[in-house]
Protein backbone atom coordinates (compact mmCIF):
# COMPACT_ATOMS: atom_id res chain seq x y z
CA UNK A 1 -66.57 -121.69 -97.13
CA UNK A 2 -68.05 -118.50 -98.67
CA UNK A 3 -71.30 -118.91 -96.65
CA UNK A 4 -69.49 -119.26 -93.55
CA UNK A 5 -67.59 -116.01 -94.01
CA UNK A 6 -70.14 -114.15 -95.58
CA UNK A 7 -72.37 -115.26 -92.41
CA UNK A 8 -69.51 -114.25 -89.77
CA UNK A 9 -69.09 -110.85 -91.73
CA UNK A 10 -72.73 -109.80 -92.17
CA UNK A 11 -73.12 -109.65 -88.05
CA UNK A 12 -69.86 -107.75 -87.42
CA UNK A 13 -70.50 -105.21 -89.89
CA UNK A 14 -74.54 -104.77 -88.30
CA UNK A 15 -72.82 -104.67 -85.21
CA UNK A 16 -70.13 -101.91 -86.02
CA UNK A 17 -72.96 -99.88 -88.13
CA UNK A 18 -75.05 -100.00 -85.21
CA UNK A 19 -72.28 -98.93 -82.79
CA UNK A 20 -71.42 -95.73 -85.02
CA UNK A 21 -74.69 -94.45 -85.19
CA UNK A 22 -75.97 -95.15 -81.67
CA UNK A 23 -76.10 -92.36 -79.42
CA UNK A 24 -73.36 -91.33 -77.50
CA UNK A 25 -73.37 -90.53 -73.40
CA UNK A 26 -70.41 -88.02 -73.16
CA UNK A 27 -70.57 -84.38 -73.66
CA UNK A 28 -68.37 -81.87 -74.80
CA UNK A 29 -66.94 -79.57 -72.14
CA UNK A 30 -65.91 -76.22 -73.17
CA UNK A 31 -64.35 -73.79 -70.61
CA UNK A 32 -63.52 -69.92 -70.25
CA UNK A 33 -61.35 -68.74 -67.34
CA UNK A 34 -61.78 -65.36 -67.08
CA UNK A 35 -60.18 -62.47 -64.05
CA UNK A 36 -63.20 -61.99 -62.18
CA UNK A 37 -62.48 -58.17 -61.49
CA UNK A 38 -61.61 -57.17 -65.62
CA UNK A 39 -62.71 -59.86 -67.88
CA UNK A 40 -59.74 -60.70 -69.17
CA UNK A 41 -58.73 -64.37 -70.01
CA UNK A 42 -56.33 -66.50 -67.63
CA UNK A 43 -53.53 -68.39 -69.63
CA UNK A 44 -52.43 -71.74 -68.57
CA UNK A 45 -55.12 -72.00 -65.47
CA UNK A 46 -55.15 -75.47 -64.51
CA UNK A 47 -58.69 -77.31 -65.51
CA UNK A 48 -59.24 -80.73 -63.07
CA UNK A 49 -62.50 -82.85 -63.97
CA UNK A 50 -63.34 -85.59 -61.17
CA UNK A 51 -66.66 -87.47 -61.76
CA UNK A 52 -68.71 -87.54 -58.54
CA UNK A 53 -70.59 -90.70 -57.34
CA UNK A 54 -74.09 -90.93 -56.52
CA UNK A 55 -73.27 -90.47 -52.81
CA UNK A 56 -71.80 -86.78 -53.64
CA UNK A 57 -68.18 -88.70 -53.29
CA UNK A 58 -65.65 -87.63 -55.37
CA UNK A 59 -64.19 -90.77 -57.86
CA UNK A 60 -60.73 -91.91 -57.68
CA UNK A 61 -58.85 -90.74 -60.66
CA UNK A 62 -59.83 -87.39 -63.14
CA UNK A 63 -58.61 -85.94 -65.94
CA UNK A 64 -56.52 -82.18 -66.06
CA UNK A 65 -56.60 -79.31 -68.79
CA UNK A 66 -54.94 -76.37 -69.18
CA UNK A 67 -56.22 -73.08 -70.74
CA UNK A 68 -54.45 -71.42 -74.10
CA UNK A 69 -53.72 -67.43 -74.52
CA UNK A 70 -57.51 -67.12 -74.93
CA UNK A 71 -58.17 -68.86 -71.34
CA UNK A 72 -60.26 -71.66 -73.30
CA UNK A 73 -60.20 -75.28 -72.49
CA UNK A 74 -62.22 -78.32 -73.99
CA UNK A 75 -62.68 -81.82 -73.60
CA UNK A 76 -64.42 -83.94 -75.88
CA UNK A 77 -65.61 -87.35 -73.87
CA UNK A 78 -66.75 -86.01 -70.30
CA UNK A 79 -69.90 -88.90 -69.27
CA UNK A 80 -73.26 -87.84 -68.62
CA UNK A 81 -73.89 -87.41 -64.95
CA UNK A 82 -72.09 -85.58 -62.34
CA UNK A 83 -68.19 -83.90 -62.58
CA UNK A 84 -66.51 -81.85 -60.09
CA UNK A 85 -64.66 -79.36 -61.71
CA UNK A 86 -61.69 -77.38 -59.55
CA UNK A 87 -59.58 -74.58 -61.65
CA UNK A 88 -56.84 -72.88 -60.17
CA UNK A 89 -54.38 -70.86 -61.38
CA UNK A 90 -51.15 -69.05 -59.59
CA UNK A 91 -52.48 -65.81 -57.59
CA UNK A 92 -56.51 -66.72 -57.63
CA UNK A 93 -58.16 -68.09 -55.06
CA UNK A 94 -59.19 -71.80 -56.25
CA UNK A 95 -62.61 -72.00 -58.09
CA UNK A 96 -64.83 -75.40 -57.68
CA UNK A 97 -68.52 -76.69 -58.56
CA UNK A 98 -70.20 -79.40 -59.75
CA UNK A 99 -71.48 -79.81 -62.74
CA UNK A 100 -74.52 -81.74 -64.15
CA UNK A 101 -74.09 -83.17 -67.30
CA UNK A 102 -76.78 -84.08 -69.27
CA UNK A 103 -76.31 -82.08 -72.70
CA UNK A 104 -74.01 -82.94 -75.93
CA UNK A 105 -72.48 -79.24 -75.40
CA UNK A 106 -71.95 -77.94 -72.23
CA UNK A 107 -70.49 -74.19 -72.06
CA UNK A 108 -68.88 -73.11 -68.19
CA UNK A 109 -67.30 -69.52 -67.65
CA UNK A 110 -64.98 -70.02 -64.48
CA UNK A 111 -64.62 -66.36 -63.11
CA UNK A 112 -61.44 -66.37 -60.66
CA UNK A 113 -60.87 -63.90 -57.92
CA UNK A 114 -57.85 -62.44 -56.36
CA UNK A 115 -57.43 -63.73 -52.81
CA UNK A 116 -59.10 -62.41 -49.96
CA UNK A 117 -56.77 -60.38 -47.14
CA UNK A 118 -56.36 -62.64 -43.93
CA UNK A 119 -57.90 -61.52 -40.90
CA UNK A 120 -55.53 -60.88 -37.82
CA UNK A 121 -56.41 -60.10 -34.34
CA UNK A 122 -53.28 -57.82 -34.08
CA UNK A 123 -55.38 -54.98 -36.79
CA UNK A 124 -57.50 -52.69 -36.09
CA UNK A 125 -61.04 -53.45 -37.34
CA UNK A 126 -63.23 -50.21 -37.98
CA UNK A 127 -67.01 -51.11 -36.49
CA UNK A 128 -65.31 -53.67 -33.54
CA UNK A 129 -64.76 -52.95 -29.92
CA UNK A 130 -61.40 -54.27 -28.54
CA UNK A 131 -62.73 -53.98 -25.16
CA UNK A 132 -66.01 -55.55 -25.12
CA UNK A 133 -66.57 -57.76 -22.77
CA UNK A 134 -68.64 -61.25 -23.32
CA UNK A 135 -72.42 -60.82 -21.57
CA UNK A 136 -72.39 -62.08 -18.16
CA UNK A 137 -73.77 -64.92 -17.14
CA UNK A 138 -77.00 -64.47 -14.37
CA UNK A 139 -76.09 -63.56 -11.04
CA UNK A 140 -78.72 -65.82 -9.32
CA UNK A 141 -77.10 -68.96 -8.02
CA UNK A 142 -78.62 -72.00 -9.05
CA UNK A 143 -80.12 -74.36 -5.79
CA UNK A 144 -78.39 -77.54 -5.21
């Protein structure tokens, strides 16, 4: 009975001493959201991590952060390969890129900008006509 369990045990214990020290495929993600136009760090910005398939497709599911008082995020776990990675945060315009992972530590500094002024066709424009008109087309008539 003793060589039985002693033979059961030795392969599970090979097996789990193998699985500890075999290398791992996920990386450590750290972020820092910063305002783009003073440096300063963005509290609570919203941190979304989608993997992206092999045909540039975005995977169904993800994973979301959210940055401390510093404007620092982390995840331990990310998988080698490709991740999308979208921040936003209220009053920025939305920040996204993908990421190749292939590193144990990867460091990204997200730098967010204040939106961008529409454009309206009621304002004047300095450098644009308002009366231009489009080029003619030729004069010549075509034969039929």
């Amino acid at each position: 009975m003793r060589k039985i369990a002693l033979g059961f045990l030795l392969p599970l214990l090979l097996m789990a001493s193998v699985a500890v020290f075999a290398q791992d495929d996920t990386a450590l993600l750290n972020f820092q959201v910063l305002r783009d136009y003073n440096g300063k760090p963005i509290r609570n910005a919203s941190v979304v991590m989608h993997p992206v398939q092999k045909n540039g497709k975005q995977s169904k599911g993800g994973l979301q952060i959210k940055t401390d008082a510093e404007g620092k995020a982390s995840f331990d776990g990310a998988p080698y390969g490709k991740l999308r990675v979208q921040v936003l945060a209220p009053g920025f315009q939305t920040f996204g890129a993908d990421y190749d992972i292939d590193k144990p530590t990867l460091e990204i500094t997200v730098k967010m900008k204040r939106p961008a002024g529409q454009y309206s066709i009621y304002e004047e424009h300095p450098g644009e006509t308002k009366d231009e008109k489009p080029a003619e087309p030729d004069s010549k008539e075509k034969p039929q």
